[in-house]
PDB file of N, CA and C in Angstrom:
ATOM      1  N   UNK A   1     153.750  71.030 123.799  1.00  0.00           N
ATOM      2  CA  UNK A   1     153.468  70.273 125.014  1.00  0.00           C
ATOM      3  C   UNK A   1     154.433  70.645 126.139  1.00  0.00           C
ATOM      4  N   UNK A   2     155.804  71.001 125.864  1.00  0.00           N
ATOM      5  CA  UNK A   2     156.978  71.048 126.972  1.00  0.00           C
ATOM      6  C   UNK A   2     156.710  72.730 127.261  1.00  0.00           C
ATOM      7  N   UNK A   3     155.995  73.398 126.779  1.00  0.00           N
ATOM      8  CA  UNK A   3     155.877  74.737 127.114  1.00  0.00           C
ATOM      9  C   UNK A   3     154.689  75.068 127.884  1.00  0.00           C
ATOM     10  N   UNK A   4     153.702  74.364 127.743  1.00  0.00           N
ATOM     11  CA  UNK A   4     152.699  73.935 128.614  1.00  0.00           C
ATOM     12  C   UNK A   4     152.713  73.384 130.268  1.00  0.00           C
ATOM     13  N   UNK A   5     153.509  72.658 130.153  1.00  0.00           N
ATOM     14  CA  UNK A   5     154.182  72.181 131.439  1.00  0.00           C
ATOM     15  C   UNK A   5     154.662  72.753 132.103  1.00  0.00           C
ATOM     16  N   UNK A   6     156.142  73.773 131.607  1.00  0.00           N
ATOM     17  CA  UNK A   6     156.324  74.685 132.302  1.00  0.00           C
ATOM     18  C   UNK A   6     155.450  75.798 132.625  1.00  0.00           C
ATOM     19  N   UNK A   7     154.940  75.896 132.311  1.00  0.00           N
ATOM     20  CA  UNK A   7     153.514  76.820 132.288  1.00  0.00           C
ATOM     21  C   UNK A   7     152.713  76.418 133.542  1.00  0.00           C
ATOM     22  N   UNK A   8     152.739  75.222 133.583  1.00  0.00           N
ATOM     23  CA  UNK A   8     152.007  74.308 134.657  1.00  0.00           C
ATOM     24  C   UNK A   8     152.847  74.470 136.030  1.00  0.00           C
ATOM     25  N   UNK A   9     153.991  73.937 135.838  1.00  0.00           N
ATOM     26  CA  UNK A   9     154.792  73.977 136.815  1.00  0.00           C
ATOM     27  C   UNK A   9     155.234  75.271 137.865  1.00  0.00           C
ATOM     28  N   UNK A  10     155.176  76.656 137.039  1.00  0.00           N
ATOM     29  CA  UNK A  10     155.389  77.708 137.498  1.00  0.00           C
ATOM     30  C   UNK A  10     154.245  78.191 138.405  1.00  0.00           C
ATOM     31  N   UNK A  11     153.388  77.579 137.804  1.00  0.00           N
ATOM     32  CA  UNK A  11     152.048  78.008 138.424  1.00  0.00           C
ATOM     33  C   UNK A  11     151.711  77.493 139.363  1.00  0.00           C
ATOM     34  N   UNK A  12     151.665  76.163 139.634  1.00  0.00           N
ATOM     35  CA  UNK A  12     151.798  75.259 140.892  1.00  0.00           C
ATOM     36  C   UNK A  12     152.827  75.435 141.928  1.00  0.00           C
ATOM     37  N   UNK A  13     154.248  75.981 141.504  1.00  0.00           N
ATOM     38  CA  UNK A  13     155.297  75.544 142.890  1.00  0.00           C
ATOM     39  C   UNK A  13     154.713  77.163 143.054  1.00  0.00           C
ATOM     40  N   UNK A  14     154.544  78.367 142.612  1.00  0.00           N
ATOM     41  CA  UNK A  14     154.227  79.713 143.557  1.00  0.00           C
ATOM     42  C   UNK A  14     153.266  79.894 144.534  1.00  0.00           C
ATOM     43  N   UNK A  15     153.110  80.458 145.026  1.00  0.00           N
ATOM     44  CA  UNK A  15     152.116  80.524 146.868  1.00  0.00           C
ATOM     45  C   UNK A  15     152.564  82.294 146.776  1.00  0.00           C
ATOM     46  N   UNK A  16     150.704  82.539 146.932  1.00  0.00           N
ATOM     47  CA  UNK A  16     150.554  83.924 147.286  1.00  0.00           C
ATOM     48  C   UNK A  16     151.068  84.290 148.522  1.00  0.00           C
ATOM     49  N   UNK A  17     152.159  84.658 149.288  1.00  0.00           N
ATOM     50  CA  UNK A  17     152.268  84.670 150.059  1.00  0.00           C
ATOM     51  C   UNK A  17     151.540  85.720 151.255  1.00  0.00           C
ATOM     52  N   UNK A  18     150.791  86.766 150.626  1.00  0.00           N
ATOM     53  CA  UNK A  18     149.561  87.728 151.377  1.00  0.00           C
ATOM     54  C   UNK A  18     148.287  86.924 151.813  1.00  0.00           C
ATOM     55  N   UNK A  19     147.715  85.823 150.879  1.00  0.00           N
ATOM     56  CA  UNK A  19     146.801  85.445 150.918  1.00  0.00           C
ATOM     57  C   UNK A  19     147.615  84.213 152.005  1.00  0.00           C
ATOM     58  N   UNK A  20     148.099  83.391 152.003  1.00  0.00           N
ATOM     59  CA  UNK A  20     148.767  82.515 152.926  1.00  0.00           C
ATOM     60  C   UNK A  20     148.664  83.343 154.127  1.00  0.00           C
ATOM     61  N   UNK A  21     149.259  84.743 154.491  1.00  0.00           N
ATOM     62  CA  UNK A  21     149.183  85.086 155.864  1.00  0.00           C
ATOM     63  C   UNK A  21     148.108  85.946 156.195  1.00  0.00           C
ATOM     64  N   UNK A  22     147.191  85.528 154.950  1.00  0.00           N
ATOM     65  CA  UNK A  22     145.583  86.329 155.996  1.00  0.00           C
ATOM     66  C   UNK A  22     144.973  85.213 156.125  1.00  0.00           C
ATOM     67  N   UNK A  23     145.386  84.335 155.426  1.00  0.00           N
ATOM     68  CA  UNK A  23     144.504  82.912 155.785  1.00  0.00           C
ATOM     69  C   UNK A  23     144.535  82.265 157.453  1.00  0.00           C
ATOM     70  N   UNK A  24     146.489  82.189 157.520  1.00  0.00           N
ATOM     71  CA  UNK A  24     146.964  82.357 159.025  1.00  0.00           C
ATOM     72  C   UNK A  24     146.664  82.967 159.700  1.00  0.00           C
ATOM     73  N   UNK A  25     146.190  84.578 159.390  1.00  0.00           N
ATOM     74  CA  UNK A  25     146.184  85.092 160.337  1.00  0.00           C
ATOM     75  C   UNK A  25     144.974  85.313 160.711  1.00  0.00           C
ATOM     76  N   UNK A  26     143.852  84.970 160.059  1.00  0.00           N
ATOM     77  CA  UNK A  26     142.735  84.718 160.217  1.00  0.00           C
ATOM     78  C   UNK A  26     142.169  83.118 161.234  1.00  0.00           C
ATOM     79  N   UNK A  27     142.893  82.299 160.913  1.00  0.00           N
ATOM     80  CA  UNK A  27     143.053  80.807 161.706  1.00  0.00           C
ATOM     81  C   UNK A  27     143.208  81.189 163.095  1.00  0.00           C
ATOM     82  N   UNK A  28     144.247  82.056 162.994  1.00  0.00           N
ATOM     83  CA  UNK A  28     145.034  81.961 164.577  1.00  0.00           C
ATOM     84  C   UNK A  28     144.245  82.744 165.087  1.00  0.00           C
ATOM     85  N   UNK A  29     143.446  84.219 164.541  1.00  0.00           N
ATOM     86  CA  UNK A  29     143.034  85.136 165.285  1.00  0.00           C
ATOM     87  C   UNK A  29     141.783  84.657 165.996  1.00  0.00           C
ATOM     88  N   UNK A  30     141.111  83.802 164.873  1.00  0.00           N
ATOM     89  CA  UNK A  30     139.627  83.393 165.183  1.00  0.00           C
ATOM     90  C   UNK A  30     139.558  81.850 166.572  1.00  0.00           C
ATOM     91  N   UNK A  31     140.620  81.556 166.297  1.00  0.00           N
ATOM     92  CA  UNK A  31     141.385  80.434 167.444  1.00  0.00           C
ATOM     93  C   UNK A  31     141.339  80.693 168.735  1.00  0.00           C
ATOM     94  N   UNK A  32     142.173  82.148 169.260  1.00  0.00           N
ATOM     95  CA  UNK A  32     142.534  82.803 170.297  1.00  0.00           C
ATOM     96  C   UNK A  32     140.757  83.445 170.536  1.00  0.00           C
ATOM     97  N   UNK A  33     139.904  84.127 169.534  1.00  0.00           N
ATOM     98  CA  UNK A  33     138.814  84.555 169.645  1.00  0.00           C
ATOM     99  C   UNK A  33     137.932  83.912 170.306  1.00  0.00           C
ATOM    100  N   UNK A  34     137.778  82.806 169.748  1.00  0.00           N
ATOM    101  CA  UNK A  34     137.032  81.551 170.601  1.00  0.00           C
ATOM    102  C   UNK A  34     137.217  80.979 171.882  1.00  0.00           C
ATOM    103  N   UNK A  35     138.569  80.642 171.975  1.00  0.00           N
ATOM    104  CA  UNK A  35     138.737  80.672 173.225  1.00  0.00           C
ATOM    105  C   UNK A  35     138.725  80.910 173.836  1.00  0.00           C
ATOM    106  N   UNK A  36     139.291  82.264 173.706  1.00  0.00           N
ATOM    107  CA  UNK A  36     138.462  83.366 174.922  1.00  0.00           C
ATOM    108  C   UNK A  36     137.233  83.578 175.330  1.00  0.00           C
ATOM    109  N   UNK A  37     136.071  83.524 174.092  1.00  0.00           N
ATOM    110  CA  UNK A  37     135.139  83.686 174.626  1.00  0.00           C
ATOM    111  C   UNK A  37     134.657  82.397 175.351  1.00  0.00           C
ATOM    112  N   UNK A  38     135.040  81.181 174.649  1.00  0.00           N
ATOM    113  CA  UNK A  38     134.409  79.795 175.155  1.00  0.00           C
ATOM    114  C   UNK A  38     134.431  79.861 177.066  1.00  0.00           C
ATOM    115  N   UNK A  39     136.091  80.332 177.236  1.00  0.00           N
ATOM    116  CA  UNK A  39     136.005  81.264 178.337  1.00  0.00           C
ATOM    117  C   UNK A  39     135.191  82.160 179.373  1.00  0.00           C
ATOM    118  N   UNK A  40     135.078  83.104 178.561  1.00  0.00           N
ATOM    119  CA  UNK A  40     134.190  84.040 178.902  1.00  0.00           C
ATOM    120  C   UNK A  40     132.595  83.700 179.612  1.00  0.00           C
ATOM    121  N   UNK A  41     132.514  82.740 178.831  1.00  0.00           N
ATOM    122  CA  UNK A  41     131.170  82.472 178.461  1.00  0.00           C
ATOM    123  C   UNK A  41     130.631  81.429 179.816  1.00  0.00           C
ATOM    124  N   UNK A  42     131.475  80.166 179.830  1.00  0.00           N
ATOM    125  CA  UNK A  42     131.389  79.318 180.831  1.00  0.00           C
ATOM    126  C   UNK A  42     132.035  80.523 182.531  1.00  0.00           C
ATOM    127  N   UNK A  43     132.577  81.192 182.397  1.00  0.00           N
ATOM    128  CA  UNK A  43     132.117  82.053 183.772  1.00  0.00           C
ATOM    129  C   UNK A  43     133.238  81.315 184.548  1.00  0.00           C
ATOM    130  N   UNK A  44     132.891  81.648 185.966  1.00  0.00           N
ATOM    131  CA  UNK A  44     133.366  81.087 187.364  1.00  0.00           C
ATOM    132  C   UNK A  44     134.473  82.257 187.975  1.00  0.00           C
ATOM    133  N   UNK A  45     134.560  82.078 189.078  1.00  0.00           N
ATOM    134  CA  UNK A  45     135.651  82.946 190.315  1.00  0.00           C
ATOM    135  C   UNK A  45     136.980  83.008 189.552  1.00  0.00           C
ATOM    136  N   UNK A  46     137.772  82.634 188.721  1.00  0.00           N
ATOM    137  CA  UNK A  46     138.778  82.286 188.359  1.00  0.00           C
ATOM    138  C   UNK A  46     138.625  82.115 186.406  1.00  0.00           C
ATOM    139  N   UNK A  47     138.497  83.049 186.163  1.00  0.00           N
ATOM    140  CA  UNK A  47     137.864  83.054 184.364  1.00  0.00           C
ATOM    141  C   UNK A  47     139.691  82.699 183.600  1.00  0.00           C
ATOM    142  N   UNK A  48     139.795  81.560 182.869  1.00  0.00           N
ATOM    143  CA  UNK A  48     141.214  81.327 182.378  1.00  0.00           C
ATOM    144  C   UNK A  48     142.539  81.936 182.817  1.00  0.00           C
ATOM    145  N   UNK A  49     143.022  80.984 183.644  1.00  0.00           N
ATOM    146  CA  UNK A  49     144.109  81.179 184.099  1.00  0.00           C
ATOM    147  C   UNK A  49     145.240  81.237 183.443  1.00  0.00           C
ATOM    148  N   UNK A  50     145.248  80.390 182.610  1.00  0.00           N
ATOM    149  CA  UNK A  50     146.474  80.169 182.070  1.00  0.00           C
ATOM    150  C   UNK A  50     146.505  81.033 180.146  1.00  0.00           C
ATOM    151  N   UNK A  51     145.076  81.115 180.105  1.00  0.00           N
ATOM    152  CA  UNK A  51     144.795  82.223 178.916  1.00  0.00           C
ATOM    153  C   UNK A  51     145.309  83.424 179.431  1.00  0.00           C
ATOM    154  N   UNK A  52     144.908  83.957 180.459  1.00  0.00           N
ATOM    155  CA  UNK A  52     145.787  85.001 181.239  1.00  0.00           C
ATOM    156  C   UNK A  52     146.813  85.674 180.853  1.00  0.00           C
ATOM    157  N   UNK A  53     147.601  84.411 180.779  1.00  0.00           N
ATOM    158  CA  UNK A  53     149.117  84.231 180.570  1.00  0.00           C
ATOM    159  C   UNK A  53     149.350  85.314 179.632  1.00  0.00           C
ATOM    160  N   UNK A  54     148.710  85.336 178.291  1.00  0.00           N
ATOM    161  CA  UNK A  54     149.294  86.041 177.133  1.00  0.00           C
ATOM    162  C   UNK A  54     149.516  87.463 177.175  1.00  0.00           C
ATOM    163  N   UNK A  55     148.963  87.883 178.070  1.00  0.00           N
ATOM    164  CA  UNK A  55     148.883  89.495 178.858  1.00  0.00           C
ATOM    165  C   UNK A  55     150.249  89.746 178.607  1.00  0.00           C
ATOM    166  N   UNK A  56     151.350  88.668 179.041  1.00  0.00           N
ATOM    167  CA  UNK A  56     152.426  88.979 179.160  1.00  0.00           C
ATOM    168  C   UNK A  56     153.460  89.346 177.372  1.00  0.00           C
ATOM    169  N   UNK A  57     152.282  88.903 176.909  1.00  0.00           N
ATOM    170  CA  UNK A  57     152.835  88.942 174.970  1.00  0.00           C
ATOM    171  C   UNK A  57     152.114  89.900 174.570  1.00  0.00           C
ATOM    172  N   UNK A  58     150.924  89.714 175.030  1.00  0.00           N
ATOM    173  CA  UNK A  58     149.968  90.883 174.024  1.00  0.00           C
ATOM    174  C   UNK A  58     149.687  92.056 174.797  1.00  0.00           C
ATOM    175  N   UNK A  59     150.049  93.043 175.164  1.00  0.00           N
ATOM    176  CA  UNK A  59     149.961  94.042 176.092  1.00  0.00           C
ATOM    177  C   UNK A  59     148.160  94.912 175.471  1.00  0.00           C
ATOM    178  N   UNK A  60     147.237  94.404 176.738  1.00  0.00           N
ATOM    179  CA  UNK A  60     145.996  95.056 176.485  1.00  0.00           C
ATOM    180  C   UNK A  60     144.962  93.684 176.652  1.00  0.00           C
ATOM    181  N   UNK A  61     145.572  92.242 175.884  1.00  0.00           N
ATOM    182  CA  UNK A  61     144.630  90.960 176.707  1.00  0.00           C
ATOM    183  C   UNK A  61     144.066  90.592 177.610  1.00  0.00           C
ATOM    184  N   UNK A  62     142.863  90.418 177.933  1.00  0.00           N
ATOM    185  CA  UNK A  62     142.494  89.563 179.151  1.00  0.00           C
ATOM    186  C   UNK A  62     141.268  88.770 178.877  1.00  0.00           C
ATOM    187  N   UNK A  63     141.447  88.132 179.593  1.00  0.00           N
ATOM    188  CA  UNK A  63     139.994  87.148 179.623  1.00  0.00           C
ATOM    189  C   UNK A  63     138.615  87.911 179.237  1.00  0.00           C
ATOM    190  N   UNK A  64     138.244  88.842 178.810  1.00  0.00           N
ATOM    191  CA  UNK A  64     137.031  89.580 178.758  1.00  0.00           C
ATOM    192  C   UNK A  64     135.985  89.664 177.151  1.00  0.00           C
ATOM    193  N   UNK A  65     135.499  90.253 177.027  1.00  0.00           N
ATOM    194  CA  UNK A  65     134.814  90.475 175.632  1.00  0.00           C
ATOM    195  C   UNK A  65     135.641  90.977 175.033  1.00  0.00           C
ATOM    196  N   UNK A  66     136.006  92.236 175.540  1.00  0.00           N
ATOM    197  CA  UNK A  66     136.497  93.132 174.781  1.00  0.00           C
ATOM    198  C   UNK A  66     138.268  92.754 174.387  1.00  0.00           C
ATOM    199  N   UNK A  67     138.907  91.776 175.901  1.00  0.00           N
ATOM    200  CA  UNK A  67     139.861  90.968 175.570  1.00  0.00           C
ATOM    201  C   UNK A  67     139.506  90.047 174.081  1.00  0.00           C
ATOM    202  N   UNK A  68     138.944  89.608 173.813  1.00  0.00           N
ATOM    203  CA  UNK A  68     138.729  88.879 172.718  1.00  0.00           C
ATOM    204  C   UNK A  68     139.138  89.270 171.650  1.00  0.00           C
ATOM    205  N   UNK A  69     139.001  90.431 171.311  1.00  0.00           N
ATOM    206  CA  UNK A  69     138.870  91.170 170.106  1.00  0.00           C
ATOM    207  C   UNK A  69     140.163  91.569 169.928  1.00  0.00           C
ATOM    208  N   UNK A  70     141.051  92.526 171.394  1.00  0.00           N
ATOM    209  CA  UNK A  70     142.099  92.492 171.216  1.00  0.00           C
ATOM    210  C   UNK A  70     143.041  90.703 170.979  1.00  0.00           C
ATOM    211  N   UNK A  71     142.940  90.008 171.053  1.00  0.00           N
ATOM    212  CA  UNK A  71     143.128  88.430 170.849  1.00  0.00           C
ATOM    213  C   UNK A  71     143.063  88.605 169.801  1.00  0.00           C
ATOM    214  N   UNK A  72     142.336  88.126 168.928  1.00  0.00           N
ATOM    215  CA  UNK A  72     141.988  88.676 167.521  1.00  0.00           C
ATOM    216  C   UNK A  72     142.637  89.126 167.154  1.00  0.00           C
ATOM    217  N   UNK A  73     143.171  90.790 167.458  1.00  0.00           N
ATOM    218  CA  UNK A  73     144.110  91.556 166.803  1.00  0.00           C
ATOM    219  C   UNK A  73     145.452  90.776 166.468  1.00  0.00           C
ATOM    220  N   UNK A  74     145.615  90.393 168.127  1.00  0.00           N
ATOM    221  CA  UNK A  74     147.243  89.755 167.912  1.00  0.00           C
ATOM    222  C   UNK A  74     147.182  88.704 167.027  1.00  0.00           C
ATOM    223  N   UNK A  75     145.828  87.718 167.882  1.00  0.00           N
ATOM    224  CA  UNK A  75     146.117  86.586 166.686  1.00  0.00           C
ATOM    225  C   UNK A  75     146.450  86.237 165.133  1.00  0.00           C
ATOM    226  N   UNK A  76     145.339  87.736 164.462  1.00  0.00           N
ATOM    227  CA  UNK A  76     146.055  88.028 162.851  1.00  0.00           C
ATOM    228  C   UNK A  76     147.118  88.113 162.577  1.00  0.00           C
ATOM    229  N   UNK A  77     147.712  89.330 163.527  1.00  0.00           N
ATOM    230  CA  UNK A  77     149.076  89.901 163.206  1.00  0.00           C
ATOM    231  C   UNK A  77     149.976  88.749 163.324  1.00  0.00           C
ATOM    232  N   UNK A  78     150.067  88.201 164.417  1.00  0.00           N
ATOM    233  CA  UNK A  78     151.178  86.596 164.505  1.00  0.00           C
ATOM    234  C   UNK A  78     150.926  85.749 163.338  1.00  0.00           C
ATOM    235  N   UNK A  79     149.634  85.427 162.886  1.00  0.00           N
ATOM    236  CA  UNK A  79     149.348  84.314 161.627  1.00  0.00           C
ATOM    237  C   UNK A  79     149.338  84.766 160.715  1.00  0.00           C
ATOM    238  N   UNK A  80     149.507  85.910 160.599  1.00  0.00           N
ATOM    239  CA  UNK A  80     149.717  86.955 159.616  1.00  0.00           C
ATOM    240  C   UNK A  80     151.152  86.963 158.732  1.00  0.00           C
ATOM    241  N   UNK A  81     151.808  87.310 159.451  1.00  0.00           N
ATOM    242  CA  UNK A  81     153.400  87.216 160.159  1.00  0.00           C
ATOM    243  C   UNK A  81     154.066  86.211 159.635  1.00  0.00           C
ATOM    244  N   UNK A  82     153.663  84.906 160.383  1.00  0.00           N
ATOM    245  CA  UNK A  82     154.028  83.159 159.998  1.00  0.00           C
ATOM    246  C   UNK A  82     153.531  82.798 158.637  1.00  0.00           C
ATOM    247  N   UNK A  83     152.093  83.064 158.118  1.00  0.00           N
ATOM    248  CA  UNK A  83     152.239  82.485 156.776  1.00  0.00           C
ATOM    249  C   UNK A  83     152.625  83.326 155.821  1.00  0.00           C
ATOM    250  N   UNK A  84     152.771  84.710 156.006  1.00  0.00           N
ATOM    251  CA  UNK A  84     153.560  84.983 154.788  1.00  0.00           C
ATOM    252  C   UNK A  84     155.398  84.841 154.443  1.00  0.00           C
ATOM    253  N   UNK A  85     155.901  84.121 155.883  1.00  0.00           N
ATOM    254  CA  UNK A  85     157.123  84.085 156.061  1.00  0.00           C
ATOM    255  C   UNK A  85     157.052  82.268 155.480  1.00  0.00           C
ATOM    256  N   UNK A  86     155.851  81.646 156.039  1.00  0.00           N
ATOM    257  CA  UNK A  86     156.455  80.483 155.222  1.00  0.00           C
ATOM    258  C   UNK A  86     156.422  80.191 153.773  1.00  0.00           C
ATOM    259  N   UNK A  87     154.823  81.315 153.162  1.00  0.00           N
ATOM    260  CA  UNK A  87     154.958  81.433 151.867  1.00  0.00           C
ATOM    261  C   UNK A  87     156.085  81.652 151.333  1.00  0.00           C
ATOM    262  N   UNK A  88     156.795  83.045 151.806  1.00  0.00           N
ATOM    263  CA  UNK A  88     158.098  83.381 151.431  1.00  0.00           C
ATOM    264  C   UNK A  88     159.195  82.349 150.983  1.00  0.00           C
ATOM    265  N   UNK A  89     159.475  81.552 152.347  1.00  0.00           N
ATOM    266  CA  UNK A  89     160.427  80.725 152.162  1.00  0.00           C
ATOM    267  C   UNK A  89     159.997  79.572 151.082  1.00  0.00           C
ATOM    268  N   UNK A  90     158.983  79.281 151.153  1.00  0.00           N
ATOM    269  CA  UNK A  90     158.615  78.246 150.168  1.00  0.00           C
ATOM    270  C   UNK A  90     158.844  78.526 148.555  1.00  0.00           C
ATOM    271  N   UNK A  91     158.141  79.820 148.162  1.00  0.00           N
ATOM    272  CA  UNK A  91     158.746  79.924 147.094  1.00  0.00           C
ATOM    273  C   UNK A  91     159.894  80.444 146.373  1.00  0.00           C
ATOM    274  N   UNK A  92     160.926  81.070 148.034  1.00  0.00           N
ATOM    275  CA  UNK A  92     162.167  81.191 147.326  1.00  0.00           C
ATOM    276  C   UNK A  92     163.022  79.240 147.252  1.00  0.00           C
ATOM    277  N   UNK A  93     162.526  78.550 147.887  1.00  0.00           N
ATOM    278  CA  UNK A  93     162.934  77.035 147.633  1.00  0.00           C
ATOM    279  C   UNK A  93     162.843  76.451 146.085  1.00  0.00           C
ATOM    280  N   UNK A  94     161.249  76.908 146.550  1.00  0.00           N
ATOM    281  CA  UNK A  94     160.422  76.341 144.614  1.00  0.00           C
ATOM    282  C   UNK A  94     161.673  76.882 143.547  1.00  0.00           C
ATOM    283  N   UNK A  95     161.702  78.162 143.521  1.00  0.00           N
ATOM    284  CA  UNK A  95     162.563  78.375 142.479  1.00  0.00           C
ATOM    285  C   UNK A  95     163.850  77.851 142.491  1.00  0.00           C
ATOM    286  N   UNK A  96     164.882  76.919 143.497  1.00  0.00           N
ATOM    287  CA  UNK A  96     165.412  75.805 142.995  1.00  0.00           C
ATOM    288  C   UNK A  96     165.047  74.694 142.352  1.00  0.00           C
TER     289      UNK A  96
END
């Protein structure tokens, strides 16, 4: 029974940490994706201003279709990035 448990236990406190940051980086990419297009889509003289902004992080962004996709890109790579760093940290914790 006490070998079982640990058995249990090992298995529960670990976190894939690859699958954690495609999950992230899939969240965030498809996030930024949408928005942009939700963007895109509704139009006007002045297409997201403040989406804009990220031009200044993501070199190649803009409000456009094809902006989107680059969005996307970054967005994986950043959520990408973050959950395998919190996987990381999490299960070097677990193993205290």
């Amino acid at each position: 029974m006490q070998a079982e448990d640990e058995v249990l236990k090992k298995a529960i406190a670990h976190l894939n940490a690859t699958l954690l940051g495609t999950v992230f980086g899939l969240i965030v990419g498809f996030g930024l994706f949408l928005a942009t297009m939700i963007l895109v889509l509704k139009g006007g003289p002045v297409v997201g201003p403040h989406l804009t902004l990220l031009r200044e992080f993501f070199p190649g962004y803009s409000v456009t279709l094809f902006g989107s996709v680059i969005g996307f890109l970054y967005g994986f790579v950043i959520g990408f990035l973050i959950g395998a760093a919190l996987g990381i940290v999490y299960n070097q914790i677990a193993k205290v």
